[in-house]
C-alpha atoms as a PDB file:
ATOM      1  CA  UNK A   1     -58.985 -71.084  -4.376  1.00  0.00           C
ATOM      2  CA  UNK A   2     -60.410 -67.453  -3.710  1.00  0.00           C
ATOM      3  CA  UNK A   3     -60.927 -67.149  -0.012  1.00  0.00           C
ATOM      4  CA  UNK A   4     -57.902 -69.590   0.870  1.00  0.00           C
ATOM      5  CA  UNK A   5     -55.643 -66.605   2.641  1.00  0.00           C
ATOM      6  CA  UNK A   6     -52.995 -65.969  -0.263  1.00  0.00           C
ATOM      7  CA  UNK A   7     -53.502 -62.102   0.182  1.00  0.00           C
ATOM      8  CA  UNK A   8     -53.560 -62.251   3.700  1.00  0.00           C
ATOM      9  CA  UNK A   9     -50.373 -64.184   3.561  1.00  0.00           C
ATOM     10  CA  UNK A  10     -48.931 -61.293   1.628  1.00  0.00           C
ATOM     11  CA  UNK A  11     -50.223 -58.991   3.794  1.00  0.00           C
ATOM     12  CA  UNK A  12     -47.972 -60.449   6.662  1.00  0.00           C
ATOM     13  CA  UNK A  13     -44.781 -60.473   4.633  1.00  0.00           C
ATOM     14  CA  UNK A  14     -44.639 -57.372   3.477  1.00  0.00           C
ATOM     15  CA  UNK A  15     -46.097 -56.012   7.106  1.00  0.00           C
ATOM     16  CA  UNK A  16     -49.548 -54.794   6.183  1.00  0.00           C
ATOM     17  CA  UNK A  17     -50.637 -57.654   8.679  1.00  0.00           C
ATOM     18  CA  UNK A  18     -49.330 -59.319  11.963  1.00  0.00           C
ATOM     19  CA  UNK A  19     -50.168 -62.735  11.924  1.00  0.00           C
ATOM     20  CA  UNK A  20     -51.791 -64.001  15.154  1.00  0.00           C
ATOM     21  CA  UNK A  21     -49.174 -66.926  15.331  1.00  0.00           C
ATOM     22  CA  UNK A  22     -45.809 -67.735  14.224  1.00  0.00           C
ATOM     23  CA  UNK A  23     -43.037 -66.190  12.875  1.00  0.00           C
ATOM     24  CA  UNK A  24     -41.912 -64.795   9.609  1.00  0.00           C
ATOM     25  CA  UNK A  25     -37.947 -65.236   8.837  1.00  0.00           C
ATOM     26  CA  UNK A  26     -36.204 -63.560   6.136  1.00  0.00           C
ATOM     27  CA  UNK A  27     -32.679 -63.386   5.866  1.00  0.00           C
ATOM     28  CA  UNK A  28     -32.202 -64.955   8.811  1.00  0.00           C
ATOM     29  CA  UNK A  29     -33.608 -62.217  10.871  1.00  0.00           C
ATOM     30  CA  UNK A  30     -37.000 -62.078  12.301  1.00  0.00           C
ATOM     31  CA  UNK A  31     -39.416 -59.346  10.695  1.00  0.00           C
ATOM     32  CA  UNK A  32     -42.959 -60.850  12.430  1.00  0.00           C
ATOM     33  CA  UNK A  33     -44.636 -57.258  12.931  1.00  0.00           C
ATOM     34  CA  UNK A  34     -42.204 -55.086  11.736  1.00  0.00           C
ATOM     35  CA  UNK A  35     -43.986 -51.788   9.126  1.00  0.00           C
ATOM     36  CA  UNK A  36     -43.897 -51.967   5.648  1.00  0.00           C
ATOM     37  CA  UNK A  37     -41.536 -49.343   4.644  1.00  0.00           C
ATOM     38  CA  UNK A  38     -38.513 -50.968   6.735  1.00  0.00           C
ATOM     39  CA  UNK A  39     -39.466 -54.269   5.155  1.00  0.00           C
ATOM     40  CA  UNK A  40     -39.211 -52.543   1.938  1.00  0.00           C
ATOM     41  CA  UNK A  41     -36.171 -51.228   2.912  1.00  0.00           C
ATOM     42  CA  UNK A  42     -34.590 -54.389   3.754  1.00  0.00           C
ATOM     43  CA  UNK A  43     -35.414 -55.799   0.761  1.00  0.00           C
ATOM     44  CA  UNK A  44     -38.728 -56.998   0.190  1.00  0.00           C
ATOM     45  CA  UNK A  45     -41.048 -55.912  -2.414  1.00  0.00           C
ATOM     46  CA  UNK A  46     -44.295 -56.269  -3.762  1.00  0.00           C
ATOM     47  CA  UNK A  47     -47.486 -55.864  -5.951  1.00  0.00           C
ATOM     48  CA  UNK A  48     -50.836 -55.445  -5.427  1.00  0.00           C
ATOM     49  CA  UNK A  49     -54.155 -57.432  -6.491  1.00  0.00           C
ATOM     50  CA  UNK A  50     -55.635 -54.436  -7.279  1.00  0.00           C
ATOM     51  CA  UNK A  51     -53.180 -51.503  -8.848  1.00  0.00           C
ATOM     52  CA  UNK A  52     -53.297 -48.080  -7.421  1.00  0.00           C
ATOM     53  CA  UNK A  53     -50.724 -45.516  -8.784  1.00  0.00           C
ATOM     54  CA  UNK A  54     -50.784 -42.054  -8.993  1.00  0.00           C
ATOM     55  CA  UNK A  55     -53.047 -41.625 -11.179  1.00  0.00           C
ATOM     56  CA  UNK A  56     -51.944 -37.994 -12.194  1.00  0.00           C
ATOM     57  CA  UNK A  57     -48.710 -38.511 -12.091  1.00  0.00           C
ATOM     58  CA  UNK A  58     -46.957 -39.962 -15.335  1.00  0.00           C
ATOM     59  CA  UNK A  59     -45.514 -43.352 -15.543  1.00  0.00           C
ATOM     60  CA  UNK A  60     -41.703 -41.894 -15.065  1.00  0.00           C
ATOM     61  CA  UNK A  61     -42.754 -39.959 -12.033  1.00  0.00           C
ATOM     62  CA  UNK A  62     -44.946 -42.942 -10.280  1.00  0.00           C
ATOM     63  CA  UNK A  63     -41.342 -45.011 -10.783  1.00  0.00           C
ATOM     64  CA  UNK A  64     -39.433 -41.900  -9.324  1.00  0.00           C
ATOM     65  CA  UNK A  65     -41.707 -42.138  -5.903  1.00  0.00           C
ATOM     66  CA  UNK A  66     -40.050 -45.681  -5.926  1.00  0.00           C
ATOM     67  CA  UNK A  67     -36.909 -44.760  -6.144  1.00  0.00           C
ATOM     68  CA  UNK A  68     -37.457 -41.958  -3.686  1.00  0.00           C
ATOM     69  CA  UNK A  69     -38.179 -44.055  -1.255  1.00  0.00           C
ATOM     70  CA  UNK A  70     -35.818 -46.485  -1.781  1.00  0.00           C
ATOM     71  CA  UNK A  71     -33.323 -43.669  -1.204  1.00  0.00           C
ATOM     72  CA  UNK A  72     -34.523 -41.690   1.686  1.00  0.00           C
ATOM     73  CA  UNK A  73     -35.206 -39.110  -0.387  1.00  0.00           C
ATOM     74  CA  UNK A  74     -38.406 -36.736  -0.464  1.00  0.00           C
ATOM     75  CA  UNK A  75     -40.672 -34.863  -2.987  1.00  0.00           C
ATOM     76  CA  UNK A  76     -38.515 -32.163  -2.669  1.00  0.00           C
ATOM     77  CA  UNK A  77     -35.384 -33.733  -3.752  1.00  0.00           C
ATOM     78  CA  UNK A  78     -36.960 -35.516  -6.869  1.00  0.00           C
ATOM     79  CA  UNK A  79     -37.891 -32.220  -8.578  1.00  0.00           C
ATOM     80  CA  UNK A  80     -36.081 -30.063 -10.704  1.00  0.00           C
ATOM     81  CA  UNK A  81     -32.273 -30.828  -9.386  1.00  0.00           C
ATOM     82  CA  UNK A  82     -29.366 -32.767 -10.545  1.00  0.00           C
ATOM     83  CA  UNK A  83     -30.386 -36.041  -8.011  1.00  0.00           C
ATOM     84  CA  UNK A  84     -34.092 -35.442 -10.156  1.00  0.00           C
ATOM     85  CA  UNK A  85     -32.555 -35.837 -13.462  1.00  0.00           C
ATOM     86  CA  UNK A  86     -30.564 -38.931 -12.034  1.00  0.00           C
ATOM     87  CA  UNK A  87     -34.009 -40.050 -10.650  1.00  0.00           C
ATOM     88  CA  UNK A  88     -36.152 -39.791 -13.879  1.00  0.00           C
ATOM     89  CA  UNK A  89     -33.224 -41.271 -15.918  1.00  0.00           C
ATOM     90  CA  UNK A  90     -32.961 -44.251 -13.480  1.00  0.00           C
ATOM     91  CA  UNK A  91     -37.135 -44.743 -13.651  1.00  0.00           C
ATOM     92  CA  UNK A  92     -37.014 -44.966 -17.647  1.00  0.00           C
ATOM     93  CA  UNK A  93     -34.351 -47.739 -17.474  1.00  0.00           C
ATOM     94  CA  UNK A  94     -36.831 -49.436 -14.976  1.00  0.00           C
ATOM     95  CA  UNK A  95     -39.638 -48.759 -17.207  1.00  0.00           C
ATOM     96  CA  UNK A  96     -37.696 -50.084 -20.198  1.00  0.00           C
ATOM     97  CA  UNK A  97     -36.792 -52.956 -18.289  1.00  0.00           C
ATOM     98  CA  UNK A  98     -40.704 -53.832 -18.054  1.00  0.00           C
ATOM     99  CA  UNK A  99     -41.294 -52.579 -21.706  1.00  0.00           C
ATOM    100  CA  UNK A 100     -43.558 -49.426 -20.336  1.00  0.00           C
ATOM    101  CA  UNK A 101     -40.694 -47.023 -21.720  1.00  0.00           C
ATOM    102  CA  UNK A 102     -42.772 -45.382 -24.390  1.00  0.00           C
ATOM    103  CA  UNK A 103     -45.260 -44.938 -22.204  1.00  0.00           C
ATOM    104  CA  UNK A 104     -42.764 -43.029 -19.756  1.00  0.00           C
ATOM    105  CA  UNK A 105     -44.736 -39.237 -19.914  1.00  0.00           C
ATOM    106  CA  UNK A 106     -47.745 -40.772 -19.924  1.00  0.00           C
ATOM    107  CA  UNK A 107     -50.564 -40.377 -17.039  1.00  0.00           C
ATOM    108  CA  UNK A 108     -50.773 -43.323 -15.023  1.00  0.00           C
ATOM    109  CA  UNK A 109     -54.274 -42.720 -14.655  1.00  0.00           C
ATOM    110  CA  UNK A 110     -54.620 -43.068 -18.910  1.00  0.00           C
ATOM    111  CA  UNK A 111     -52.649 -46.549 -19.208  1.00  0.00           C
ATOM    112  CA  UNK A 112     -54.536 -49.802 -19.734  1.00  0.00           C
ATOM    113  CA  UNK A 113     -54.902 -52.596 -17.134  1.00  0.00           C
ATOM    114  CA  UNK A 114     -51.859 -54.855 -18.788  1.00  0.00           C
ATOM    115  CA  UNK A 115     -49.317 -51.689 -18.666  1.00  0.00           C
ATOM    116  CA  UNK A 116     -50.614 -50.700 -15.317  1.00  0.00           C
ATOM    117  CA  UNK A 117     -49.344 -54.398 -14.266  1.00  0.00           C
ATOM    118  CA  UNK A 118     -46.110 -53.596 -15.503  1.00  0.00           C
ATOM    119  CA  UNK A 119     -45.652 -50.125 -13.876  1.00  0.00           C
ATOM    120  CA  UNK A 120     -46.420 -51.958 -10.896  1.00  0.00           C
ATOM    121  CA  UNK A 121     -44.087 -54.410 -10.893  1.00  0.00           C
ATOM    122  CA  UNK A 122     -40.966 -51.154 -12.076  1.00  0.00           C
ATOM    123  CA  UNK A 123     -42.105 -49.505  -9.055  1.00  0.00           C
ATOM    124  CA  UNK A 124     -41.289 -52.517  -6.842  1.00  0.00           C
ATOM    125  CA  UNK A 125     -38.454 -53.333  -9.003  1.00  0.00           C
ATOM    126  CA  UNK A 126     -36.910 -49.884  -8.267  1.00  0.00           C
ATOM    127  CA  UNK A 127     -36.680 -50.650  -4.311  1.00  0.00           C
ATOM    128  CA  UNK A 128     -34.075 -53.432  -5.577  1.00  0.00           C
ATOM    129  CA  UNK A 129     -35.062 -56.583  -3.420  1.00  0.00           C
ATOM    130  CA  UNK A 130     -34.056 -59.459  -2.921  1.00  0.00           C
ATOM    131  CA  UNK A 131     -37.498 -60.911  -2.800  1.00  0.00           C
ATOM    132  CA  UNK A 132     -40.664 -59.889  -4.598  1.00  0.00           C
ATOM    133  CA  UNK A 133     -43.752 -60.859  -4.087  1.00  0.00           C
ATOM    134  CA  UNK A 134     -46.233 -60.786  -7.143  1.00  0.00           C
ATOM    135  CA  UNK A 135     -49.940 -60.568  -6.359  1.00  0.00           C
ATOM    136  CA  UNK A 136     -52.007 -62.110  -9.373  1.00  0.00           C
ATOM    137  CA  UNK A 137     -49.884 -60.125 -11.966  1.00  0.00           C
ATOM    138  CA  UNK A 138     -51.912 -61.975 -14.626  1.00  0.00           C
ATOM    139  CA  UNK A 139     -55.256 -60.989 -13.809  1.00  0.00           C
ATOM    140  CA  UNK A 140     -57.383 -59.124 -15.896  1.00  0.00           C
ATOM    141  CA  UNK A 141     -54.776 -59.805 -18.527  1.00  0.00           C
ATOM    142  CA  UNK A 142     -55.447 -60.930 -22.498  1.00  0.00           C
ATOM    143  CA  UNK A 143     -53.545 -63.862 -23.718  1.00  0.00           C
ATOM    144  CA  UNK A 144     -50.783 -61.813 -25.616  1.00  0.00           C
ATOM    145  CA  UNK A 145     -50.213 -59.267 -22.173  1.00  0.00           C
ATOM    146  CA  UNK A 146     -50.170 -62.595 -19.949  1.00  0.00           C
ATOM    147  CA  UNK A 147     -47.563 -64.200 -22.261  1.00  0.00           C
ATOM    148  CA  UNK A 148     -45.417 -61.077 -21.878  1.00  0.00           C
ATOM    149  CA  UNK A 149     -46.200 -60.886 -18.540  1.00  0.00           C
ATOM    150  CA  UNK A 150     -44.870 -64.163 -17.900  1.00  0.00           C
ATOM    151  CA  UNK A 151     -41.759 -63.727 -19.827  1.00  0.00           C
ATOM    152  CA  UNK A 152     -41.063 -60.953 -17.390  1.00  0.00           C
ATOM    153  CA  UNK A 153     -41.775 -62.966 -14.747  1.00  0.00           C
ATOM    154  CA  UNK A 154     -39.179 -65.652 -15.600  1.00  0.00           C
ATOM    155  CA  UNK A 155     -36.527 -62.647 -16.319  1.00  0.00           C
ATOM    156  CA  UNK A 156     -36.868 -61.807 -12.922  1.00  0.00           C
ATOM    157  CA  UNK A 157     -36.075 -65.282 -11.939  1.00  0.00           C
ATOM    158  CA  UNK A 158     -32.883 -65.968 -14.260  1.00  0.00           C
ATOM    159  CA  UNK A 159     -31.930 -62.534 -12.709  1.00  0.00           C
ATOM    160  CA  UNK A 160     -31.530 -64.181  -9.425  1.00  0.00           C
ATOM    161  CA  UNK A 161     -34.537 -62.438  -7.798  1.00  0.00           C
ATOM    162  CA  UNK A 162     -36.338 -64.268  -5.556  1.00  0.00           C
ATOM    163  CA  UNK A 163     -40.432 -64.437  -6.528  1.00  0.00           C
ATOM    164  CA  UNK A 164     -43.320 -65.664  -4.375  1.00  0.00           C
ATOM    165  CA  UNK A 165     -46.280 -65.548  -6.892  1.00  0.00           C
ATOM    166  CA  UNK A 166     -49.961 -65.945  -5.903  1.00  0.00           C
ATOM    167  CA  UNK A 167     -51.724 -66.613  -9.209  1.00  0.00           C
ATOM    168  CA  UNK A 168     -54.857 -68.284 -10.466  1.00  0.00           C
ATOM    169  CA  UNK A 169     -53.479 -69.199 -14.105  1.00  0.00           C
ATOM    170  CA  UNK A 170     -52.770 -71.895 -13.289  1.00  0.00           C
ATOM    171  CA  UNK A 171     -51.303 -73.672 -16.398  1.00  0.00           C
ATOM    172  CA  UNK A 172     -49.102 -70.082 -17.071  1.00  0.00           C
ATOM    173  CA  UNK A 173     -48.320 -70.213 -13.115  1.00  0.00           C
ATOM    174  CA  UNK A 174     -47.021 -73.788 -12.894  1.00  0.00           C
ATOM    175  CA  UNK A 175     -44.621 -73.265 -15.936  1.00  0.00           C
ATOM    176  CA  UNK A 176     -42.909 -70.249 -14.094  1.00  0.00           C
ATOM    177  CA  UNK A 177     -41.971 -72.312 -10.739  1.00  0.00           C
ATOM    178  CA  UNK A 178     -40.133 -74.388  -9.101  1.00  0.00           C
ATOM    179  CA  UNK A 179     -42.383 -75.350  -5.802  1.00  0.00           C
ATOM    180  CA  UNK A 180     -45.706 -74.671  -5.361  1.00  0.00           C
ATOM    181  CA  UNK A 181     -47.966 -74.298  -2.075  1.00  0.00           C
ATOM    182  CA  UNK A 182     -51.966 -74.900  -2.247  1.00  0.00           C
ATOM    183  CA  UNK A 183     -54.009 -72.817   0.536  1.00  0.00           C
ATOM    184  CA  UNK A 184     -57.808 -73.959   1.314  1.00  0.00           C
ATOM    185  CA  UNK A 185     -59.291 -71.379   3.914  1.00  0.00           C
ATOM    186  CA  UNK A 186     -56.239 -70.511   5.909  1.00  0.00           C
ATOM    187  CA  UNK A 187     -54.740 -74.077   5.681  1.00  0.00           C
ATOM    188  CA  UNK A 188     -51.800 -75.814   3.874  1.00  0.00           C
ATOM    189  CA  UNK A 189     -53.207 -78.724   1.868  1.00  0.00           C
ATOM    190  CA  UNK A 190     -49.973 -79.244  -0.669  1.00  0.00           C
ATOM    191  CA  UNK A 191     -46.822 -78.245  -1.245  1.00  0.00           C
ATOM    192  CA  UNK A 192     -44.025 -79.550  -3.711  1.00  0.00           C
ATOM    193  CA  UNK A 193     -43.011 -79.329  -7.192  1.00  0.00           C
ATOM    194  CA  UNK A 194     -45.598 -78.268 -10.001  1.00  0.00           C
ATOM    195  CA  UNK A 195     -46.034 -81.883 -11.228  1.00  0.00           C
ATOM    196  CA  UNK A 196     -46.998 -83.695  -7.834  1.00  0.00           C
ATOM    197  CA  UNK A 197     -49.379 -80.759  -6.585  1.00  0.00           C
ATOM    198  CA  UNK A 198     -51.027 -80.795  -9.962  1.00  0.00           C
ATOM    199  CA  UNK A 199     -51.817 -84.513  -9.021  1.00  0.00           C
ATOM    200  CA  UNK A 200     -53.053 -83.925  -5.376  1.00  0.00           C
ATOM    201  CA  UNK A 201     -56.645 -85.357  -4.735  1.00  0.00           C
ATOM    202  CA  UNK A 202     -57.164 -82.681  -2.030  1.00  0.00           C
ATOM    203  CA  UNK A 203     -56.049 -79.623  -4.702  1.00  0.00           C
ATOM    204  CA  UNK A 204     -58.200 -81.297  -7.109  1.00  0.00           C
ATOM    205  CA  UNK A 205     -61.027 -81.307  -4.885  1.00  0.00           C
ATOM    206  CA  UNK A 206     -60.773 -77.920  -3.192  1.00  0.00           C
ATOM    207  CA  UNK A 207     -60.655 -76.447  -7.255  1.00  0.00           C
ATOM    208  CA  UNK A 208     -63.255 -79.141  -8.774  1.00  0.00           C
ATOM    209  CA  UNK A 209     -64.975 -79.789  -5.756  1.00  0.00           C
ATOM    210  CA  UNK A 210     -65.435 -83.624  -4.241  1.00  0.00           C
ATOM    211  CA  UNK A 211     -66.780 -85.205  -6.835  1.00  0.00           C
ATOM    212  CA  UNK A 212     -63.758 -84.147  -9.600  1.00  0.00           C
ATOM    213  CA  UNK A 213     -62.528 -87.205  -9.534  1.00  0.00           C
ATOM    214  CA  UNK A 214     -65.885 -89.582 -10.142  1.00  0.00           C
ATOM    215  CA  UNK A 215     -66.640 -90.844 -13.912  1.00  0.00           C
END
């Protein structure tokens, strides 16, 4: 439900938070605290509930920042050099990959919602993780982009790529995984496979409210 801590969870993974208990494992190394950009670097990536890309910048070049990044490179080494042609050639196959390629010289700031979802998730595909964590990717979406979205999705899966996916299609959501967890206002209330949670009284009531289940 909105309001349950998904984001925040996020937030804590990817090191734009430090949760005020616990620890966070990945890889078998502790990264509780540790910045964003090593976290990227170690291979964790992610979206955002609400895309922001460089707007002025085209669709190729937002990509390019990715892979900048991703190999310690700055602005200066993305322009107008050999390694910048590598670059831009490297961020089309990415956007190809999410089927934003002929949208490639395009401003970011001029795509629609459903191909600003995808340039979203070829930036975080260029850092090449391990795990990626998707933050509503279907939102906002019409039925044909969420279909196509979703196909994506499950690419990314038979690819080997690990996904943690906060999403409130539900129906589209439960057909993509393999375990699902239920937050209610900071707190675990289920967690197993699509089928079982589906069934759980207390998911049913924190979506349907107490009463769900009465005649």
């Amino acid at each position: 439900p909105n309001g349950a801590g998904k984001t925040t969870c996020f937030h804590c993974l990817s090191g734009f938070a430090t949760p005020d208990a616990g620890r966070i494992i990945f890889d078998g190394r502790e990264t509780t605290g540790e910045a964003p950009h090593r976290l990227a670097r170690s291979g964790i990536a992610r979206t955002f509930q609400i895309v922001k890309p460089f707007r002025n910048l085209t669709a190729a070049e937002n990509v390019m920042v990715a892979l900048g990044h991703r190999h310690y490179q700055g602005p200066a080494a993305l322009l107008g050099s050999w390694r910048g042609r590598a670059t831009r050639r490297a961020a089309v196959e990415l956007l190809e990959r999410v089927g934003l390629a002929a949208e490639a010289d395009r401003k970011a700031g001029l795509l629609t919602l459903g191909m600003l979802k995808r340039l979203e998730m070829a930036r975080a595909l260029a850092l090449e993780p391990r795990l990626i964590l998707l933050d509503e990717p279907l939102g906002g979406l019409s039925h044909e982009e969420m279909r196509a979205a979703a196909d994506l999705i499950a690419g990314l899966r038979a690819r080997g790529l690990t996904v943690i996916l906060v999403e409130h299609q539900m129906r589209v959501a439960m057909a993509l995984v393999d375990r699902v967890v239920v937050l209610d206002h900071g707190a675990l209330i289920a967690s197993g496979p699509p089928e079982r949670v589906q069934a759980d009284p207390k998911v049913i009531e924190a979506y349907l409210g107490e009463d769900a289940g009465l005649p």
